[in-house]
Protein backbone atom coordinates (compact mmCIF):
# COMPACT_ATOMS: atom_id res chain seq x y z
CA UNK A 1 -20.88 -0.10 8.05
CA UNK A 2 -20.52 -1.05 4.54
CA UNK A 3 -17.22 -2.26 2.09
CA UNK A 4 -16.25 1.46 1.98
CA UNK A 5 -16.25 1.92 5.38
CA UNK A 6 -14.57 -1.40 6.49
CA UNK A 7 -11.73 -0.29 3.89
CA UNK A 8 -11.13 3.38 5.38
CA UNK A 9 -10.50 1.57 8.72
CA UNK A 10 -8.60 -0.70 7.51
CA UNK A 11 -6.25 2.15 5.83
CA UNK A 12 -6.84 3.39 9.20
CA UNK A 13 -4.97 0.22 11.16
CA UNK A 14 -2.38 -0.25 9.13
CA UNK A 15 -1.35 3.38 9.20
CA UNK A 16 -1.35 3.25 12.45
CA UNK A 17 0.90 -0.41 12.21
CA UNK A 18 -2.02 -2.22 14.00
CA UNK A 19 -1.79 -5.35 11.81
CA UNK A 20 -3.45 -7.77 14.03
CA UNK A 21 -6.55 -5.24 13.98
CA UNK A 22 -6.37 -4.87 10.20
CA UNK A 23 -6.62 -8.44 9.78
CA UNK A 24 -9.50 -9.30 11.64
CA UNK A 25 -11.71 -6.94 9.12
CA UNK A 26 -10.24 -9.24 5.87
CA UNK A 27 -14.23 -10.76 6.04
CA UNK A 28 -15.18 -7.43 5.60
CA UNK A 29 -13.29 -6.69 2.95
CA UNK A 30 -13.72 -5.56 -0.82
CA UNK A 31 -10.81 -5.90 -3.61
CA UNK A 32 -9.75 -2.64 -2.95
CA UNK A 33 -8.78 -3.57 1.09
CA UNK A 34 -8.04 -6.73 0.23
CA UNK A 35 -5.32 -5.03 -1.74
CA UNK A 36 -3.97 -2.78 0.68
CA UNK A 37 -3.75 -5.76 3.11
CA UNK A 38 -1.36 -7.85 0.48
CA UNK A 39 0.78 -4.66 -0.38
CA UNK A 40 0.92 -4.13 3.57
CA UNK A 41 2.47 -7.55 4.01
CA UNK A 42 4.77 -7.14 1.13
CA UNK A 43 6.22 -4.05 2.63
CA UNK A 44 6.43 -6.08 5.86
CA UNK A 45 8.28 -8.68 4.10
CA UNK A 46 5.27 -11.30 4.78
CA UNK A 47 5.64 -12.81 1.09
CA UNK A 48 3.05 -16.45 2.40
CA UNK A 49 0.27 -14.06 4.08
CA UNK A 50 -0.03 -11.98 1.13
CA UNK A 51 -0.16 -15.28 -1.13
CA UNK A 52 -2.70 -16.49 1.51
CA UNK A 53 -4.13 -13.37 1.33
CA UNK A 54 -4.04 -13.19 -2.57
CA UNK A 55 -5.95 -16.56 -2.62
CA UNK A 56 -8.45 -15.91 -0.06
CA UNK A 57 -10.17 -13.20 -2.40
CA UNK A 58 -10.12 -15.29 -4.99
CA UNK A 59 -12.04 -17.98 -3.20
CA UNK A 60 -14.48 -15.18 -2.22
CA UNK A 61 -15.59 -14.72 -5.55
CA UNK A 62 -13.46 -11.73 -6.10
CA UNK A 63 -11.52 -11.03 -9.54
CA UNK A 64 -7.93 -9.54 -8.61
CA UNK A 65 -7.19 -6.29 -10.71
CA UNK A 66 -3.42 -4.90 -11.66
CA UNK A 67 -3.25 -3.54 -8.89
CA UNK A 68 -4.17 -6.70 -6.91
CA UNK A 69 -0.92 -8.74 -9.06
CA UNK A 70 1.51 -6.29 -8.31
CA UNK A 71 1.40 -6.01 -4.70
CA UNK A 72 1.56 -10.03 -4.72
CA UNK A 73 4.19 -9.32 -7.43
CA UNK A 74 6.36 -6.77 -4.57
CA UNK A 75 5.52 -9.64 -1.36
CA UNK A 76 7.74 -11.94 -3.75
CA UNK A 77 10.07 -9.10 -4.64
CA UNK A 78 10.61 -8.33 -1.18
CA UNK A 79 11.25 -11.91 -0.60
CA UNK A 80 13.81 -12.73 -2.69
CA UNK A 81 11.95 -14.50 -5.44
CA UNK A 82 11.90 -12.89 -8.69
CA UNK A 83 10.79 -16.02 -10.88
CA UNK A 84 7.45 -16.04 -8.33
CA UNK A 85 7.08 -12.50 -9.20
CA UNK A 86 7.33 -12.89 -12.45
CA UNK A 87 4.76 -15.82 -12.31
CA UNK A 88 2.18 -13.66 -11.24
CA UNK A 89 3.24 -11.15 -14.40
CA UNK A 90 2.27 -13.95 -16.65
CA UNK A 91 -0.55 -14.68 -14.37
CA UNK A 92 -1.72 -11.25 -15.15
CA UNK A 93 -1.20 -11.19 -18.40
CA UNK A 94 -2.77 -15.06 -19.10
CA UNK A 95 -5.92 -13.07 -17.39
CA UNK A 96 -6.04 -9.75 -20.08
CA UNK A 97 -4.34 -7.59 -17.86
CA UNK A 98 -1.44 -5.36 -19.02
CA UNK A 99 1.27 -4.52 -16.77
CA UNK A 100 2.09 -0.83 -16.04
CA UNK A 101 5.44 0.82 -15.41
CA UNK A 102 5.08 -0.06 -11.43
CA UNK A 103 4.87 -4.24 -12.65
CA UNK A 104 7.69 -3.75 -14.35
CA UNK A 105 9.95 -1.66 -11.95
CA UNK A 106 9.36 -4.33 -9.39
CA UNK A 107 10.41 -7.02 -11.50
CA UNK A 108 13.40 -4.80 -12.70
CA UNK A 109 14.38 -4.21 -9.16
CA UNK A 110 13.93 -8.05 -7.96
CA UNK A 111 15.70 -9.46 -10.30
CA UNK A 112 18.88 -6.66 -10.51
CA UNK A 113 18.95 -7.13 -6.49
CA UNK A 114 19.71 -10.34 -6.97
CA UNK A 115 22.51 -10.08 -9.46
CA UNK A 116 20.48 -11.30 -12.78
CA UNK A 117 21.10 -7.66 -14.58
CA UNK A 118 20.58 -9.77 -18.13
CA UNK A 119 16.88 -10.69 -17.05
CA UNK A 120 16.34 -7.28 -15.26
CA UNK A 121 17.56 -5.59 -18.75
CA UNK A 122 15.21 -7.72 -20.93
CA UNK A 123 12.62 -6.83 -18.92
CA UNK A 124 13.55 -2.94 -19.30
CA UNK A 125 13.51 -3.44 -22.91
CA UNK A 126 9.89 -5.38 -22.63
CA UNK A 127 8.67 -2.36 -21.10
CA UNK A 128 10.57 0.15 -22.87
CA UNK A 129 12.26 3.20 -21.86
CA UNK A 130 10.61 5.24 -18.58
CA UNK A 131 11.62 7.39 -16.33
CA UNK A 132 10.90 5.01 -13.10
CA UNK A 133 12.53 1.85 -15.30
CA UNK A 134 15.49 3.84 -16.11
CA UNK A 135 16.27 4.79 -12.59
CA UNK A 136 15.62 1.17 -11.92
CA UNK A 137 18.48 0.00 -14.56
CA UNK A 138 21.04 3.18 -13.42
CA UNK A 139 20.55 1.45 -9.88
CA UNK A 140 21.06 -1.44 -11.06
CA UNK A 141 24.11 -0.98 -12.89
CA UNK A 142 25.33 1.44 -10.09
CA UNK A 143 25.16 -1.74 -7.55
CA UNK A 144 27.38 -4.08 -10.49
CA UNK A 145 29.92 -1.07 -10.92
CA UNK A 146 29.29 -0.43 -14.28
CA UNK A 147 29.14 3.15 -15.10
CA UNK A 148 29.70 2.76 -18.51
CA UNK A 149 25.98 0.99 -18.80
CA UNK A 150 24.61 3.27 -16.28
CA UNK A 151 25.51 6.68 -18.63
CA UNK A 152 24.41 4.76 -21.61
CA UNK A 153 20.57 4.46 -19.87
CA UNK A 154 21.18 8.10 -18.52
């Protein structure tokens, strides 16, 4: 077996929900399956093992990529924690990277779920206008009853 292997059975596991099986490969991992294995504990709400997660690959030598940052950026989304997600945005961009339309949809989303539309606009203007960020903002401004805003976006 080699990396690309170990990373098609690791898709394999956690499609089939087997967690504890996926994460007795993470020695065998590359970036790539280390990734899936952080955005599979964001979506399962586990915001310290995908930190854990996120910092065991870097101790391994290996260089997180965009992708990498925002499925650490969703674990703290899905958490509750906005500022930590947008930590790892400036993380990512202290590091070269630029975020895509998916960083900033996740920070749009974390921070209008938790009532801070002012940040969750700023951040829509940071990005500028798309499709996935304006749904984001309509949603947003849906949840705080204000149609008004949420035809303006439209």
């Amino acid at each position: 077996p080699n990396q690309i292997t170990y990373t098609a059975l690791l898709r394999a596991r956690l499609e089939a929900g087997d967690l504890a099986a996926a994460e007795r490969l993470e020695s065998h991992l590359n970036l790539v399956g280390y990734t899936l294995l952080i955005d599979a504990y964001a979506r399962l709400g586990k915001c310290v093992k995908a930190e854990e997660t996120f910092e065991a690959l870097t101790q391994r030598g290996l260089t997180p990529n965009l992708a990498t940052y925002t499925a650490l950026m969703k674990a703290y989304a899905k958490a509750h924690h906005p500022h930590k997600a947008e930590e790892v945005l400036d993380r990512l961009k202290a590091e070269g990277l630029e975020p895509n339309a998916l960083s900033y949809l996740t920070l749009i989303n974390a921070h209008s779920k938790e009532g801070d539309l002012r940040r969750a606009e700023e951040l829509y203007s940071e990005q500028g206008p798309s499709l996935a960020s304006a749904t984001a903002m309509i949603s947003a401004y849906g949840r705080a009853k204000d149609a008004a805003k949420a035809q303006e976006v439209f």
